[in-house]
N, C-alpha and C. Protein backbone atom coordinates (compact mmCIF):
# COMPACT_ATOMS: atom_id res chain seq x y z
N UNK A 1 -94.39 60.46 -64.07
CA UNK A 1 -93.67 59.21 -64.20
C UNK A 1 -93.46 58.94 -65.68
N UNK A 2 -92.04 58.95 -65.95
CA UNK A 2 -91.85 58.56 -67.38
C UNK A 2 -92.36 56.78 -67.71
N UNK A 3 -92.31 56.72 -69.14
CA UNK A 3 -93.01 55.23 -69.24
C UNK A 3 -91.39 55.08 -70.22
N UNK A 4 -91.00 53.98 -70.10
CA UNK A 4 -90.03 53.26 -70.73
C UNK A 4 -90.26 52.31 -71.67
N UNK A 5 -91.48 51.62 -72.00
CA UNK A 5 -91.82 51.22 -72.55
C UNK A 5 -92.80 51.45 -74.02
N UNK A 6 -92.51 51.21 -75.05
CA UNK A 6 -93.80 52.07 -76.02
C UNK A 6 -95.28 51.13 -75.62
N UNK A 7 -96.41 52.11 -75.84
CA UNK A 7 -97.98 52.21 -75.90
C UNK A 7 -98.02 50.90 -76.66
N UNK A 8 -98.70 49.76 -76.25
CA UNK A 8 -99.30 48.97 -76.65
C UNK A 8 -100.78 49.61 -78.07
N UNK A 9 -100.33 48.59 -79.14
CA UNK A 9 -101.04 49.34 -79.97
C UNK A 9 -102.94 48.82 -80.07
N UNK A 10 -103.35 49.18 -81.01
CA UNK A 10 -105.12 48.75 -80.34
C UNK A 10 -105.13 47.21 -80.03
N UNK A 11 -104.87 46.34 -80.98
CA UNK A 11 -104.78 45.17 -81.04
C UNK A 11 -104.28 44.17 -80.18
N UNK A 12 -103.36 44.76 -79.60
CA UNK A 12 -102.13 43.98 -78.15
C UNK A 12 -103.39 44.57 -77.16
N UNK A 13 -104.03 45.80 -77.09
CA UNK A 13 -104.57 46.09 -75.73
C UNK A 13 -106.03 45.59 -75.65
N UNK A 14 -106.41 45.24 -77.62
CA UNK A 14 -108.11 44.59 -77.49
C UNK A 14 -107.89 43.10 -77.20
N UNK A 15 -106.86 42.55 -77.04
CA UNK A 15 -106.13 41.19 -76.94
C UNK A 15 -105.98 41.32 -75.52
N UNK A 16 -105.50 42.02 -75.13
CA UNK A 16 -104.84 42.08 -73.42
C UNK A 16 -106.37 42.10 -72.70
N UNK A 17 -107.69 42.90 -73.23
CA UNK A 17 -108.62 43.35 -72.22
C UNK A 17 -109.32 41.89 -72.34
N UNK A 18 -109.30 40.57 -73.94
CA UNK A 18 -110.36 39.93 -74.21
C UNK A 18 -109.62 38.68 -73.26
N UNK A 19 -108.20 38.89 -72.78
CA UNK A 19 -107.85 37.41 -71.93
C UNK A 19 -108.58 38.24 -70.51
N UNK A 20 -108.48 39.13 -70.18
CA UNK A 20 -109.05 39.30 -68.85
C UNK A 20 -110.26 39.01 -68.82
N UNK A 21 -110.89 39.37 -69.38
CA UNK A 21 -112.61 38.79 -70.17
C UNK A 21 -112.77 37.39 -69.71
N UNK A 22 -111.61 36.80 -70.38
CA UNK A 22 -112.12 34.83 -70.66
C UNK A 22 -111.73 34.59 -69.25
N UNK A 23 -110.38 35.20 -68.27
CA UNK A 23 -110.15 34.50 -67.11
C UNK A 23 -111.21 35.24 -66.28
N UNK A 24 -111.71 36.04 -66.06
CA UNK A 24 -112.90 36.25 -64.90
C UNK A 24 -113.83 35.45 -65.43
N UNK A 25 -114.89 35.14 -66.78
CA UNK A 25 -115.88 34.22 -67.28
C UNK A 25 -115.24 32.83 -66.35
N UNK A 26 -114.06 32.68 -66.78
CA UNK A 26 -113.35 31.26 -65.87
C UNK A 26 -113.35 31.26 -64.47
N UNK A 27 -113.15 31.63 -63.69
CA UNK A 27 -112.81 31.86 -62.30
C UNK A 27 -114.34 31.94 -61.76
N UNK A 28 -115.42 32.93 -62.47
CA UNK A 28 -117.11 32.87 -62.16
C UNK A 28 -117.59 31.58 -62.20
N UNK A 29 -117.02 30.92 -63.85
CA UNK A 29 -118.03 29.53 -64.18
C UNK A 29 -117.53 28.20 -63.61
N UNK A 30 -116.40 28.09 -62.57
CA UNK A 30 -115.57 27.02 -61.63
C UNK A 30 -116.70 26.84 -61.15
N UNK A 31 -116.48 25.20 -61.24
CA UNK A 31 -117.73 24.18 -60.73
C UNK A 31 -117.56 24.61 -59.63
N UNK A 32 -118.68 24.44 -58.60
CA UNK A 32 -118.70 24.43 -56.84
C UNK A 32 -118.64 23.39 -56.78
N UNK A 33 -118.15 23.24 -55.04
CA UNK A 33 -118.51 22.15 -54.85
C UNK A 33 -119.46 21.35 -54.83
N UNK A 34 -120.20 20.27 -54.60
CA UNK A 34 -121.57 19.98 -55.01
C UNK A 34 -122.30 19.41 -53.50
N UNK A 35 -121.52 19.76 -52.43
CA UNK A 35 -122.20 19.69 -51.11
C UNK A 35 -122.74 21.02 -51.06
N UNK A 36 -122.35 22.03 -51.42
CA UNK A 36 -123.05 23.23 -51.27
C UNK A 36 -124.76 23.73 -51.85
N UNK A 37 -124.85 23.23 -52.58
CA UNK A 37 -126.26 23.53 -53.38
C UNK A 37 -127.09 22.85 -51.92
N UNK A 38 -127.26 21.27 -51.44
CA UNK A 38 -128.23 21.13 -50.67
C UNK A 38 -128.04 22.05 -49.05
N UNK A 39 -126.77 22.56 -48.96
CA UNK A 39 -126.31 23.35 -47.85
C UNK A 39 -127.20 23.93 -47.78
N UNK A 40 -126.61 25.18 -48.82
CA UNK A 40 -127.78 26.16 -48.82
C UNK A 40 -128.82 26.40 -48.87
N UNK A 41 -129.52 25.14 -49.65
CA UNK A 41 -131.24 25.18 -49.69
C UNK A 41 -131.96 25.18 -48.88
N UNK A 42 -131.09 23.52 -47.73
CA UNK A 42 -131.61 23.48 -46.08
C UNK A 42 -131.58 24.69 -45.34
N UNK A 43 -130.33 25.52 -45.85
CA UNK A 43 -130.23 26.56 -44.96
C UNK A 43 -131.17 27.64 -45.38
N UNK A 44 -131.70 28.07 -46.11
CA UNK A 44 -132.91 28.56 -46.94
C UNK A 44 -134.06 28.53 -46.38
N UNK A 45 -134.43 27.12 -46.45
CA UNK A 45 -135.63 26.77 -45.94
C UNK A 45 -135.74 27.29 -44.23
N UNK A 46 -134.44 26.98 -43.65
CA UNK A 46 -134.55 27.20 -42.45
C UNK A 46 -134.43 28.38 -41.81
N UNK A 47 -133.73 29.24 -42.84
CA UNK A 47 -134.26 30.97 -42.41
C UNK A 47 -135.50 31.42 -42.72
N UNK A 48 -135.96 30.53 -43.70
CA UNK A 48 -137.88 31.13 -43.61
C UNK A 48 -138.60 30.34 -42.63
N UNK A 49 -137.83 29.66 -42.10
CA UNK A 49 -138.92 29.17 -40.71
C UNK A 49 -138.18 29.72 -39.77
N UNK A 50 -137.63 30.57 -39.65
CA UNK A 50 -136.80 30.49 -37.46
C UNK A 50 -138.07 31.67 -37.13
N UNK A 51 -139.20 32.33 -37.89
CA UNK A 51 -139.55 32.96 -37.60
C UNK A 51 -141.14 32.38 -36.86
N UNK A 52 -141.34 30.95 -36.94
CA UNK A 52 -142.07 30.11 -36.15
C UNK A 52 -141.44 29.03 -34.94
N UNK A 53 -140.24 29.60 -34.40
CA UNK A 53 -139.52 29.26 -33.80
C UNK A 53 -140.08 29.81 -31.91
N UNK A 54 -140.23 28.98 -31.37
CA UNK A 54 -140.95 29.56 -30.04
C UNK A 54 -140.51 30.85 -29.63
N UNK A 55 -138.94 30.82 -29.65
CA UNK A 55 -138.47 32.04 -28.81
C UNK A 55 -138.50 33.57 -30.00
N UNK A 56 -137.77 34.27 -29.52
CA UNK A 56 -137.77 35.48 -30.44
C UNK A 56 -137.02 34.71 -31.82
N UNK A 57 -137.30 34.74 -32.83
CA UNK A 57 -137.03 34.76 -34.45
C UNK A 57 -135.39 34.63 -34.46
N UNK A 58 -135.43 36.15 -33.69
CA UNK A 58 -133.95 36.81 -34.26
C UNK A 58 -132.54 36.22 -34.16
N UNK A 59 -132.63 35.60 -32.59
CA UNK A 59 -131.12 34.99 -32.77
C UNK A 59 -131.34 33.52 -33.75
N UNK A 60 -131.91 32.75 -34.15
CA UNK A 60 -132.60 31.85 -34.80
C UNK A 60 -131.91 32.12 -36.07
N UNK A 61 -132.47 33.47 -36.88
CA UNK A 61 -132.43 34.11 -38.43
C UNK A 61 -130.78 34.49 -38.27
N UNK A 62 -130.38 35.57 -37.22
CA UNK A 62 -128.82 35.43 -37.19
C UNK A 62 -127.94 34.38 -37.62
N UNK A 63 -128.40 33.35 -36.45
CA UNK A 63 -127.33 32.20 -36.42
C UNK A 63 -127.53 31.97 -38.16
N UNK A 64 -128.87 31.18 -38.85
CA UNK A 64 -128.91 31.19 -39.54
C UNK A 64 -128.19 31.59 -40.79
N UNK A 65 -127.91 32.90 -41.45
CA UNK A 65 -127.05 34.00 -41.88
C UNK A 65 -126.01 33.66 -41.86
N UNK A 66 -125.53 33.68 -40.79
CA UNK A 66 -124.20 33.17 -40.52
C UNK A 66 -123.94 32.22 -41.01
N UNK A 67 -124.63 31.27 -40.94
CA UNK A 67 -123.86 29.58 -41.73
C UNK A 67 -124.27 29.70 -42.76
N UNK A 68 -125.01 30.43 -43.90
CA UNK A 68 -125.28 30.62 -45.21
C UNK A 68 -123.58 31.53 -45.74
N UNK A 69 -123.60 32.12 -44.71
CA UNK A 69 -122.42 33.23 -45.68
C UNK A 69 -121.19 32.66 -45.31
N UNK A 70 -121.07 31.72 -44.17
CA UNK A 70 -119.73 30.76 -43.98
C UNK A 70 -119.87 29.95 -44.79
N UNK A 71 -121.13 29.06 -45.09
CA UNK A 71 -121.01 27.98 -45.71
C UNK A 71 -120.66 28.56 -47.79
N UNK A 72 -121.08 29.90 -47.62
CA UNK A 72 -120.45 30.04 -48.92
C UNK A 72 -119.14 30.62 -49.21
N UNK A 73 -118.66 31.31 -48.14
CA UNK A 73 -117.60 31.46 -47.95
C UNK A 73 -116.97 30.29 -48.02
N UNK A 74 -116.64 29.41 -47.59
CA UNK A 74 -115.59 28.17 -47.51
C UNK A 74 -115.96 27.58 -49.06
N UNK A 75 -116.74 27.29 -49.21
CA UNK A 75 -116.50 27.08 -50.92
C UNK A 75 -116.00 27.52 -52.15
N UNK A 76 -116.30 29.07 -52.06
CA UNK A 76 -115.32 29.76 -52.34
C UNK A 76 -114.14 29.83 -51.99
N UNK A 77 -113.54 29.76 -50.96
CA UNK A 77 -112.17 29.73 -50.71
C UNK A 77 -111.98 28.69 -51.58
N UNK A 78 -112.36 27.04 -51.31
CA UNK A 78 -112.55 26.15 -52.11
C UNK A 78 -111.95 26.08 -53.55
N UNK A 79 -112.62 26.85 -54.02
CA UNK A 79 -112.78 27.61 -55.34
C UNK A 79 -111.56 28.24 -55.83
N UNK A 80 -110.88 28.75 -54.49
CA UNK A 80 -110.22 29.84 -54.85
C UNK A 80 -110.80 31.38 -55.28
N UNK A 81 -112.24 31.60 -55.01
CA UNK A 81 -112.20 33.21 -55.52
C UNK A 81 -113.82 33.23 -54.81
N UNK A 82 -113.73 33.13 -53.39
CA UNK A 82 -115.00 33.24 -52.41
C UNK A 82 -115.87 34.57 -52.97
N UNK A 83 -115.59 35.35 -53.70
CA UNK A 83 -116.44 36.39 -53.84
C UNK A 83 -116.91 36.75 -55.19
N UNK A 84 -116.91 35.73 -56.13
CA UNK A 84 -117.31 35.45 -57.57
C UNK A 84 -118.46 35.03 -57.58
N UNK A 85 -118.99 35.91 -58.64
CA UNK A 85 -120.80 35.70 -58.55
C UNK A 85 -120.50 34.59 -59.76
N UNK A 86 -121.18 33.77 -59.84
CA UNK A 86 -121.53 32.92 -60.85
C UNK A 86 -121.99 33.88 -62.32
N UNK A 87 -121.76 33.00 -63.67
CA UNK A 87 -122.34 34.26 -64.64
C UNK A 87 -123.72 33.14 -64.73
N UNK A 88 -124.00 32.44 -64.58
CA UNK A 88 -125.44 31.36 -64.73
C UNK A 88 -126.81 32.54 -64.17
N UNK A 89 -126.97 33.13 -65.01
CA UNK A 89 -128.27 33.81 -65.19
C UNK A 89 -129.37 33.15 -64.60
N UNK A 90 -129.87 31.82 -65.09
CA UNK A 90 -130.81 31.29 -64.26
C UNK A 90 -130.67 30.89 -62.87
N UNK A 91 -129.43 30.37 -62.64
CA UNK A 91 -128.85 30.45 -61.76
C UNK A 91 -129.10 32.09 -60.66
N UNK A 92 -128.70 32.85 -60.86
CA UNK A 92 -128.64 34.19 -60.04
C UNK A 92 -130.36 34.22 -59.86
N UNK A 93 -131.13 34.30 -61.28
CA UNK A 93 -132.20 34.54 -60.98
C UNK A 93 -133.03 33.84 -59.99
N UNK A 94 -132.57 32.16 -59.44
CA UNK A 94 -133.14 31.68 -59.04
C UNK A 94 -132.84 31.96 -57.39
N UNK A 95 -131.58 32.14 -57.40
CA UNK A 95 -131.20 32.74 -55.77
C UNK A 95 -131.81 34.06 -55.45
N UNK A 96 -132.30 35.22 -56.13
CA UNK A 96 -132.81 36.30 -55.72
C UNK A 96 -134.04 35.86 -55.56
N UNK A 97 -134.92 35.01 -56.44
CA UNK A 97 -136.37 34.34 -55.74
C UNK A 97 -136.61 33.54 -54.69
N UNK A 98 -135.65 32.72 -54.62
CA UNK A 98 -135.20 32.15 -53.03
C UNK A 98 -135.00 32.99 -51.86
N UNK A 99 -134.55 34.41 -52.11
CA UNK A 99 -134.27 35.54 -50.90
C UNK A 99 -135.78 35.77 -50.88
N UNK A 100 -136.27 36.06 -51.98
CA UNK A 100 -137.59 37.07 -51.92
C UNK A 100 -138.69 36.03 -51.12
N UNK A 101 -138.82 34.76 -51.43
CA UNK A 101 -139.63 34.19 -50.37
C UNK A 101 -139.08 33.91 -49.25
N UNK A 102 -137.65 34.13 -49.09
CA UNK A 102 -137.36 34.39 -47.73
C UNK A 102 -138.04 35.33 -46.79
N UNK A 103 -137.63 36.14 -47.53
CA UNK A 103 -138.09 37.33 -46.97
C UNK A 103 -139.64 38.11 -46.66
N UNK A 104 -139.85 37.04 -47.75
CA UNK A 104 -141.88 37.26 -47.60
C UNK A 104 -142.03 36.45 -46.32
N UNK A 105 -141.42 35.26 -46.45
CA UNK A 105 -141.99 34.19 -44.95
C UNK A 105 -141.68 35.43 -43.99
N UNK A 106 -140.55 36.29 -43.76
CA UNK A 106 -140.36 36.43 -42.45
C UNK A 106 -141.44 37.93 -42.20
N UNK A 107 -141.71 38.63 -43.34
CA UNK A 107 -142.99 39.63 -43.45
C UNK A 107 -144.02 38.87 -43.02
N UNK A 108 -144.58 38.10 -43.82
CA UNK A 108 -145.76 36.75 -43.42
C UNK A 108 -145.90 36.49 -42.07
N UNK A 109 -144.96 36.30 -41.23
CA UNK A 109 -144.92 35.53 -40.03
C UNK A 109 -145.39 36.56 -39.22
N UNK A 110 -144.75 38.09 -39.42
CA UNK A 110 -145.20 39.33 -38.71
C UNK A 110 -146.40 39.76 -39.03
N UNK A 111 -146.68 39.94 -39.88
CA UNK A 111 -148.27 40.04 -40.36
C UNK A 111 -149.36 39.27 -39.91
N UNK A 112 -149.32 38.21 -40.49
CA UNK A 112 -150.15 36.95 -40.26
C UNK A 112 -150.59 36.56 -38.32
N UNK A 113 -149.20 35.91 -38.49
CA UNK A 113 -149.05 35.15 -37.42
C UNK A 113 -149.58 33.70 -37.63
N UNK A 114 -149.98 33.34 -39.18
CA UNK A 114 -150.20 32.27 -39.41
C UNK A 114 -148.93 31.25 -40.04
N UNK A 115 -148.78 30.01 -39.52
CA UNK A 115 -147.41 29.10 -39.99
C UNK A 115 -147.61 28.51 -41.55
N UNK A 116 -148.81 28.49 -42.08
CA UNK A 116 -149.01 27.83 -43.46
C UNK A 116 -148.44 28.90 -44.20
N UNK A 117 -148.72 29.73 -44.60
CA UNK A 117 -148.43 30.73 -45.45
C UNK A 117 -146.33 30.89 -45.32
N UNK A 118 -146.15 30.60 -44.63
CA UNK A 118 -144.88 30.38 -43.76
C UNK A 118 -143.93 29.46 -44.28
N UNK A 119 -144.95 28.23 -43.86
CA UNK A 119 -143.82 26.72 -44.44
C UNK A 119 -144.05 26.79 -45.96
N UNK A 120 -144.79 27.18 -46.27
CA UNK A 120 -145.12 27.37 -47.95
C UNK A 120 -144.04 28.47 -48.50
N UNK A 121 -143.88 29.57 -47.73
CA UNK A 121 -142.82 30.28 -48.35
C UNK A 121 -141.23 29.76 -47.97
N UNK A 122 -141.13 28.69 -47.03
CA UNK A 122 -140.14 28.20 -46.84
C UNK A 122 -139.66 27.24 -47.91
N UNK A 123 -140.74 26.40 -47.92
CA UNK A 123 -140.42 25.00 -48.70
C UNK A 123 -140.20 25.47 -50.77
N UNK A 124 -141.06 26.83 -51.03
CA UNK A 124 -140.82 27.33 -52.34
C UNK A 124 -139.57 27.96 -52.18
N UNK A 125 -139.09 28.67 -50.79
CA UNK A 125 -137.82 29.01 -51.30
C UNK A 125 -136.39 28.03 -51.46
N UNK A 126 -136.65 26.55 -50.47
CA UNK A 126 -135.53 25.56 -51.36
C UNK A 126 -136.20 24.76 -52.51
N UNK A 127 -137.12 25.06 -52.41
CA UNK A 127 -137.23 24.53 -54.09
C UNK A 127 -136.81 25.00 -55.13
N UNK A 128 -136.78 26.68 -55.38
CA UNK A 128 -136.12 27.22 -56.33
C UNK A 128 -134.80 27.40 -56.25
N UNK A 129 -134.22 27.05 -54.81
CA UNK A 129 -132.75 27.44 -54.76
C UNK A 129 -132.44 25.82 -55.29
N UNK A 130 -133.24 24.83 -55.15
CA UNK A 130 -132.84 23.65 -55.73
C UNK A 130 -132.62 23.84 -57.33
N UNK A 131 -133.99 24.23 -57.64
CA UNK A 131 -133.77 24.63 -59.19
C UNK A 131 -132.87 25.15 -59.64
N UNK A 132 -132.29 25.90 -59.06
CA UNK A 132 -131.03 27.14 -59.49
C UNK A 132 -129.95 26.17 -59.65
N UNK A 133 -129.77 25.15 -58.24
CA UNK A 133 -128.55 24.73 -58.08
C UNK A 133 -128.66 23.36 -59.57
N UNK A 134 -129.63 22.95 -59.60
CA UNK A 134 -129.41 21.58 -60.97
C UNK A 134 -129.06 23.29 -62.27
N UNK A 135 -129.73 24.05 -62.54
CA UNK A 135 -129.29 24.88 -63.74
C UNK A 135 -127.82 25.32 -63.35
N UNK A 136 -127.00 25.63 -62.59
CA UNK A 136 -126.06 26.26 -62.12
C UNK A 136 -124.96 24.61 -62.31
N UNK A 137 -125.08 24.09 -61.73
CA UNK A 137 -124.75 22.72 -61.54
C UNK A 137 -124.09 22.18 -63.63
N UNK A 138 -125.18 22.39 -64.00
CA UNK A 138 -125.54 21.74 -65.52
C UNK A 138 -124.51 22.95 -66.41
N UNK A 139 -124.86 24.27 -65.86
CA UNK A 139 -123.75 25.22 -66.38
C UNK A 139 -122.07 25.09 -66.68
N UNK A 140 -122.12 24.34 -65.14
CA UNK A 140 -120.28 24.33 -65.28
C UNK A 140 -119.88 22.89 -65.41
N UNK A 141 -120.53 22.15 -65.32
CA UNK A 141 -120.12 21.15 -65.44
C UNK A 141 -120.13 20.52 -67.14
N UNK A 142 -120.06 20.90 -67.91
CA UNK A 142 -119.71 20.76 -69.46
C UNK A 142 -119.04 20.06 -69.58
């Protein structure tokens, strides 16, 4: 394929790569909405408990899932760009510690079979997803 146009020289293309730079930083750091932070936390908390839930866990933790990844889905749409990670570092960090005591409650619950160790990993995991959401929150809103 011939090019018709001449080669952009370093400067036009270190210029061209640093606006793509600033509009993804932009499109990541778009405030959320601010119903979403307690969404998710409730919803947090409540996937580390469906596993003290009388019946089997599983459709419980499903359903669960599901309205975490809808409920972030629609905000994103929201947003305009549903699949943009935030760049808020404390932020991210605080949602992967929120999974991880997720995910300990639902190890815990199989192990154990005790509920303290349980609601404790429930209630620390919306607490830090709370935390995340005031640092995340405080990020974009400048």
């Amino acid at each position: 394929m011939e090019m018709n146009q001449p080669s952009p020289g370093g400067a036009e293309a270190a210029a061209a790569l640093a606006a793509i730079t600033s509009s993804q930083k932009a499109v990541r750091d778009t405030p959320w909405p601010v119903w979403i932070y307690p969404v998710n936390a409730v919803l947090l908390g409540a996937m580390a408990l469906t596993p003290l839930t009388e019946t089997s866990g599983s459709p419980a933790l499903i359903a669960t899932a599901i309205a975490v990844i809808v409920a972030n889905l629609a905000a994103g749409w929201h947003n305009g760009a549903p699949f943009a990670l935030p760049t808020s570092r404390g932020f991210l960090t605080a949602v992967v510690l929120s999974a991880l005591c997720v995910v300990l409650a639902l190890v815990t619950a199989d192990v154990t079979g005790n509920a303290l160790p349980v609601i404790a990993l429930a209630v620390a995991a919306t607490t830090t997803y709370a935390v995340g959401s005031v640092v995340h929150y405080r990020s974009t809103h400048r």
